[in-house]
N, C-alpha and C. Protein backbone atom coordinates (compact mmCIF):
# COMPACT_ATOMS: atom_id res chain seq x y z
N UNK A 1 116.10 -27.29 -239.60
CA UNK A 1 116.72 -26.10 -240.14
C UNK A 1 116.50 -24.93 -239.20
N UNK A 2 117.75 -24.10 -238.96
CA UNK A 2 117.79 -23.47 -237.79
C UNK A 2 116.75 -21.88 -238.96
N UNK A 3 116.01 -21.12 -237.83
CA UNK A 3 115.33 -19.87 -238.59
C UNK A 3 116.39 -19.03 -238.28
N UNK A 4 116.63 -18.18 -239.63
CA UNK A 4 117.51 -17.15 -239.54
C UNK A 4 117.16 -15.77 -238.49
N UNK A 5 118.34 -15.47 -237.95
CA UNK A 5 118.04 -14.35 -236.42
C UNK A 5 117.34 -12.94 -236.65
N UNK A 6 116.80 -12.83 -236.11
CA UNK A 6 115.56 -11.29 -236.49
C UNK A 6 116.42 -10.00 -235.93
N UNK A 7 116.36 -9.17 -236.73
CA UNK A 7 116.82 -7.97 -235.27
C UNK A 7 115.39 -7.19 -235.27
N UNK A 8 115.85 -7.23 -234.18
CA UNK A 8 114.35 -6.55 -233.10
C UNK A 8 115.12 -4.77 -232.76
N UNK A 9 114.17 -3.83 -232.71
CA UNK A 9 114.74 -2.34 -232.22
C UNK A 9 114.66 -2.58 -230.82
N UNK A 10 114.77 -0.49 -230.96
CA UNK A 10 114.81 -0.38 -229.39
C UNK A 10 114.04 -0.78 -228.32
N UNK A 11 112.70 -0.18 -228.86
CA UNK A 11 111.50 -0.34 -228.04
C UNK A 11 111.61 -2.03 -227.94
N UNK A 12 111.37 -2.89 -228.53
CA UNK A 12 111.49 -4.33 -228.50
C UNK A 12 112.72 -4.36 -227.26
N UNK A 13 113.68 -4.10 -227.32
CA UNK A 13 114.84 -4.12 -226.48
C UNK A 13 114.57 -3.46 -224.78
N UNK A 14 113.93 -2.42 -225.02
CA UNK A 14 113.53 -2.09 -223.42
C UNK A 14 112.37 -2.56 -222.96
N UNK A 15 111.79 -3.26 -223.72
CA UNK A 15 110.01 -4.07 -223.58
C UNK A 15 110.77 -5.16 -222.53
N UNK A 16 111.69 -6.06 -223.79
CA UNK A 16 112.23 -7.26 -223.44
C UNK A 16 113.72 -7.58 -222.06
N UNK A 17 113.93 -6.22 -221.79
CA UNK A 17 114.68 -6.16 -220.75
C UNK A 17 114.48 -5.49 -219.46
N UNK A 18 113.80 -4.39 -219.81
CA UNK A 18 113.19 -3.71 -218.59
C UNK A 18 114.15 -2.66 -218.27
N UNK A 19 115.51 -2.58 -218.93
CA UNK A 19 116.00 -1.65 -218.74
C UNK A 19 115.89 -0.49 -219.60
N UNK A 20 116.33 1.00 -219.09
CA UNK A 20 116.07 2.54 -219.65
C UNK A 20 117.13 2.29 -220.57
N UNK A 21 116.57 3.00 -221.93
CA UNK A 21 117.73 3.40 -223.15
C UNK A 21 119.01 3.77 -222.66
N UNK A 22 118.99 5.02 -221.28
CA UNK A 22 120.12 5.23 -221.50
C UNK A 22 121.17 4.18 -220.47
N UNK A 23 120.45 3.09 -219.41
CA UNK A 23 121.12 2.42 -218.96
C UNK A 23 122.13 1.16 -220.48
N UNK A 24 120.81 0.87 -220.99
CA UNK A 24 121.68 0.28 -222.12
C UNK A 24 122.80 0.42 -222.73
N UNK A 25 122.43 2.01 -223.35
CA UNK A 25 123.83 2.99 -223.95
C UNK A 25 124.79 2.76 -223.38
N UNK A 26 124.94 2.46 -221.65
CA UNK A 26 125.68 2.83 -220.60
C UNK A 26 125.86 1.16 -220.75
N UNK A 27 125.64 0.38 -220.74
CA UNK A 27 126.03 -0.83 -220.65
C UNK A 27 126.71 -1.28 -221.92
N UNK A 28 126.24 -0.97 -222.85
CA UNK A 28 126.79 -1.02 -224.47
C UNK A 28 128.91 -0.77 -224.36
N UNK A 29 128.76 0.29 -223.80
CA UNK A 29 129.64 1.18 -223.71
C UNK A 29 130.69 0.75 -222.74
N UNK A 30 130.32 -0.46 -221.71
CA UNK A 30 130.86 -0.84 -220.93
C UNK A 30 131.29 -2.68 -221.50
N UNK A 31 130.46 -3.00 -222.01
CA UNK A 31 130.92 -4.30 -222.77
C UNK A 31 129.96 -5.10 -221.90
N UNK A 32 128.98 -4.93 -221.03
CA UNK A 32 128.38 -5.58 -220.86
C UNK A 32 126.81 -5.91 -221.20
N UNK A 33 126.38 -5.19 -222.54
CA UNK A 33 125.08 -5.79 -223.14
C UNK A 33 126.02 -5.17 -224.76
N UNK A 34 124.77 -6.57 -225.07
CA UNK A 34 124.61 -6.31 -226.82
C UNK A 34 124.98 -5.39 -227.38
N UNK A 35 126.19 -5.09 -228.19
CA UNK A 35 126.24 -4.04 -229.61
C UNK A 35 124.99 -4.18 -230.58
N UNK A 36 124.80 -3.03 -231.05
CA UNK A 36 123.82 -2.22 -232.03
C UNK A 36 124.70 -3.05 -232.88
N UNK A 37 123.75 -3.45 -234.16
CA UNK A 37 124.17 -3.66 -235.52
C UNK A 37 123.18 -2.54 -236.27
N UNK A 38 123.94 -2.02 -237.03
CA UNK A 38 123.58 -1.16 -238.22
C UNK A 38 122.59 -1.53 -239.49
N UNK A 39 121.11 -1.09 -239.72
CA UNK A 39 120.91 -2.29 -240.39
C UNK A 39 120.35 -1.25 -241.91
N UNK A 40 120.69 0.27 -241.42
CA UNK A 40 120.68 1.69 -242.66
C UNK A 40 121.17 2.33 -242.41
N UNK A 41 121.27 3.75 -242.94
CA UNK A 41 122.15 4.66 -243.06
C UNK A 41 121.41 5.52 -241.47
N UNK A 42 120.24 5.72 -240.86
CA UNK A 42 119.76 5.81 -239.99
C UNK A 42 118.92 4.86 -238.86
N UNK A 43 119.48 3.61 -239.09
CA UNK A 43 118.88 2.67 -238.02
C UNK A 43 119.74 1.84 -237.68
N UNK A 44 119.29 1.36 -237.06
CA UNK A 44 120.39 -0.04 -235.62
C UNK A 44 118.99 -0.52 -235.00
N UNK A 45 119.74 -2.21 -234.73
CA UNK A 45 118.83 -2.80 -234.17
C UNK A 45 120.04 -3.91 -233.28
N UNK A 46 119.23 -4.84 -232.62
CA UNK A 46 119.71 -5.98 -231.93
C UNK A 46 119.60 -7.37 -232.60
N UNK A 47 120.86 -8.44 -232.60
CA UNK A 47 120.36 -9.51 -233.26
C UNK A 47 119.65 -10.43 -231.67
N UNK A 48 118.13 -10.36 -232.05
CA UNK A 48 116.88 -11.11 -231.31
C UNK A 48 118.04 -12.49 -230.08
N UNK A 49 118.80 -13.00 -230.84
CA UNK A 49 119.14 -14.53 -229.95
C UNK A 49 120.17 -13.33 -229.20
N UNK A 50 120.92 -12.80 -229.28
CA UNK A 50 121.99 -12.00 -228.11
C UNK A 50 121.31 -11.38 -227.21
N UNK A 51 120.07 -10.93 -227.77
CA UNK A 51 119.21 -10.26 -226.31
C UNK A 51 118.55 -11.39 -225.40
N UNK A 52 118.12 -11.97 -226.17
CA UNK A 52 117.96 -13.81 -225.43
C UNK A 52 118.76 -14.13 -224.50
N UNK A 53 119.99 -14.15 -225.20
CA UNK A 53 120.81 -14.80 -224.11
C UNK A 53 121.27 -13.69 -223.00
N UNK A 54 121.02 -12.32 -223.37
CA UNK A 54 121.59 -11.51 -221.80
C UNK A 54 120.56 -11.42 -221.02
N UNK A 55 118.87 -11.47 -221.85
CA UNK A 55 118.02 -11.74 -221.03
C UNK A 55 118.39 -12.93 -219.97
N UNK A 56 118.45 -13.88 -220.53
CA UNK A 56 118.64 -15.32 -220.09
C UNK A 56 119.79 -15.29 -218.48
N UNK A 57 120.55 -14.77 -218.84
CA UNK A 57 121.81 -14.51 -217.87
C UNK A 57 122.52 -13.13 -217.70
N UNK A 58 121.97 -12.13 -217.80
CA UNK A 58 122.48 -11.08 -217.79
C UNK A 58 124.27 -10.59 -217.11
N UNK A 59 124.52 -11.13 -216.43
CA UNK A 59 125.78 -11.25 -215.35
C UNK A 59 126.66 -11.97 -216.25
N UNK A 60 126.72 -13.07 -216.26
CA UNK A 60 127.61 -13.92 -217.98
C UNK A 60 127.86 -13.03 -218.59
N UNK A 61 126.96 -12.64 -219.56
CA UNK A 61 127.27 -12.12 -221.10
C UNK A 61 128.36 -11.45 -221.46
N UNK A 62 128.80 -12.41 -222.75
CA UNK A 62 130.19 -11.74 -222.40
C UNK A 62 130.08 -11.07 -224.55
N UNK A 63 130.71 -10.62 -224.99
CA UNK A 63 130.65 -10.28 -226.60
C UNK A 63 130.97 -11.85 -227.56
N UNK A 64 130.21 -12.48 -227.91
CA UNK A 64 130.45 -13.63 -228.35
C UNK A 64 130.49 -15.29 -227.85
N UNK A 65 129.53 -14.66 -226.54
CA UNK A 65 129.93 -15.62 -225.86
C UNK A 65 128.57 -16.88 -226.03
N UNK A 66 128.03 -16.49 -226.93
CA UNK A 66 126.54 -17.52 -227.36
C UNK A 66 127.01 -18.25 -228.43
N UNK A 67 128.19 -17.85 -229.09
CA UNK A 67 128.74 -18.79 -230.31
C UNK A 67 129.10 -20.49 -229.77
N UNK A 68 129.78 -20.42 -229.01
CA UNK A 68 130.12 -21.57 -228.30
C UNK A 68 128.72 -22.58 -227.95
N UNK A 69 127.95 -21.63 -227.37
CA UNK A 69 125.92 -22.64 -227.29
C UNK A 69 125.37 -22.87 -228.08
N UNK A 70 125.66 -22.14 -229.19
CA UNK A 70 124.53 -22.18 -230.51
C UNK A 70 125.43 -23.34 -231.64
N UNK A 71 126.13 -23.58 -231.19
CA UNK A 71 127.25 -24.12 -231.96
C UNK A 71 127.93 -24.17 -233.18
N UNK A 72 128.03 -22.72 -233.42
CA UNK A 72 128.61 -22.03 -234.40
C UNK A 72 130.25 -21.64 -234.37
């Protein structure tokens, strides 16, 4: 049984990538890292396996493109 996906914040997100908030923003914005999911009326986080996988391959990542691996 697969464990359901965690979202991890920011700090988790620049720990686990090494990149600056606002390079992210800047990558967000460009389509090449992870969209924010909304998870309150004042927070956003990352779902944990999408940062995985841009960790994993950063250059790939495309918006949806882990559905096809995970085999969903």
């Amino acid at each position: 049984m697969r464990q359901p996906d965690r979202i991890i914040r920011l700090n988790t997100v620049l720990h686990r990538t090494g990149l600056s908030r606002s390079t992210i923003y800047r990558k967000i914005a460009e389509g090449t890292f992870p969209p924010q999911i909304k998870i309150s009326v004042n927070g956003a986080g990352w779902k944990e396996s999408d940062i995985d996988r841009w960790v994993a391959n950063p250059v790939a990542w495309r918006p949806g493109s882990g559905r096809d691996l995970d085999g969903v």
